[in-house]
Protein backbone atom coordinates (compact mmCIF):
# COMPACT_ATOMS: atom_id res chain seq x y z
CA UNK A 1 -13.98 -4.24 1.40
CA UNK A 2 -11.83 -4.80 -1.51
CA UNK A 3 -12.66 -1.11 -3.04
CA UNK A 4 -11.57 0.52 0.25
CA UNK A 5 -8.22 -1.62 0.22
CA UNK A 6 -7.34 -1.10 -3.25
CA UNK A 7 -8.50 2.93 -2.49
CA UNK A 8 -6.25 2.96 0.84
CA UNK A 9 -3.35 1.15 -1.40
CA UNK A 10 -3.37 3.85 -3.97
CA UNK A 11 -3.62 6.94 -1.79
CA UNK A 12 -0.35 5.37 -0.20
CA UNK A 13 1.36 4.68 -2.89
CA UNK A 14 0.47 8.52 -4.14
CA UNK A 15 1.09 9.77 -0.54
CA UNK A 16 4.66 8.08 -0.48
CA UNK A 17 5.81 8.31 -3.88
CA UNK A 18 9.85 7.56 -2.88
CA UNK A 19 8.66 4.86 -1.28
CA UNK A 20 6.81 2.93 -4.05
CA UNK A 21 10.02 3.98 -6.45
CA UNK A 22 12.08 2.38 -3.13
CA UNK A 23 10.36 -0.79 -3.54
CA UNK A 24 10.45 -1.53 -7.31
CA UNK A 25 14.12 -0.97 -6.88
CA UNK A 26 14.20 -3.11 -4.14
CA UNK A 27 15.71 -0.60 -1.70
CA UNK A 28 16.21 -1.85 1.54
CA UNK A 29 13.58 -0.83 4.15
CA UNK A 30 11.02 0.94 1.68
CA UNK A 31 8.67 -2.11 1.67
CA UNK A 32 8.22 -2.01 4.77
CA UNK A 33 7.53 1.32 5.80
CA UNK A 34 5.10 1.63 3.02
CA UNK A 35 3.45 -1.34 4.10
CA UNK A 36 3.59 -0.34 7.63
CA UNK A 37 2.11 3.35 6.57
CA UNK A 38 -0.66 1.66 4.45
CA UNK A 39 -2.06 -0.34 7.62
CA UNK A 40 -1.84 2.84 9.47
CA UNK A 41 -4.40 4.34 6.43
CA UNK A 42 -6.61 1.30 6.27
CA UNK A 43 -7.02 1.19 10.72
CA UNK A 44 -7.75 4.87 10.19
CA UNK A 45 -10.28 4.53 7.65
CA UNK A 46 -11.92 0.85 9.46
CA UNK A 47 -12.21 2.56 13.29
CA UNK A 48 -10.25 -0.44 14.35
CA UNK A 49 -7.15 -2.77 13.63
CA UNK A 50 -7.60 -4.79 10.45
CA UNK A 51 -7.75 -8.29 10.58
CA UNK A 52 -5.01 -10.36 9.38
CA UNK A 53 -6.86 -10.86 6.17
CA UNK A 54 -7.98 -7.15 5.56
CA UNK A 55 -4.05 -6.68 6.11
CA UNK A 56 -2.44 -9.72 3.98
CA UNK A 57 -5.06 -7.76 0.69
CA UNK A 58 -4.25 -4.40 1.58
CA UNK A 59 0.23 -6.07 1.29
CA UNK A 60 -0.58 -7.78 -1.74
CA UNK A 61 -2.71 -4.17 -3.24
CA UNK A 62 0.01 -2.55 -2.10
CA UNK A 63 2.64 -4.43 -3.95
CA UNK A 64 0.76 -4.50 -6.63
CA UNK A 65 0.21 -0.86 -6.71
CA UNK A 66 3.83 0.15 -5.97
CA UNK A 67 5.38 -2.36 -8.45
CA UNK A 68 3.30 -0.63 -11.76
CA UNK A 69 5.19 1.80 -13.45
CA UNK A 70 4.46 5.77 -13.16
CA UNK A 71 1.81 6.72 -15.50
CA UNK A 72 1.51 2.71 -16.80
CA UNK A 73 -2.33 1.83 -17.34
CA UNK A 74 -4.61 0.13 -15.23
């Protein structure tokens, strides 16, 4: 479950690029639509809602993924 969260966090990130640059800056609102578009990607990709775990990992690889700097490793 982890590999598809940290897969669905990194396609959003790459599918919402002005987002992720939104919430390193700490523009208002950007957080939250990117979170709210990456549980839309994960319920796709389960068939179903996530729980509130699968959803708290898929926030915290999501913040983790947006917060890394363009073309930074790892």
């Amino acid at each position: 479950m982890d590999d598809l969260i940290e897969e669905v966090a990194r396609e959003t990130v790459s599918s919402w690029p002005d987002l992720a640059v939104g919430t390193r800056t700490e523009r208002p609102k950007a957080w939250g639509a990117l979170a709210g578009y990456g549980v839309v990607a994960l319920r796709e990709r389960l068939g179903r809602a996530p729980s509130d775990a699968e959803r708290r990992a898929l926030w915290s690889a999501l913040w983790d993924a947006a917060r890394k700097q363009p073309g930074a490793d790892g």
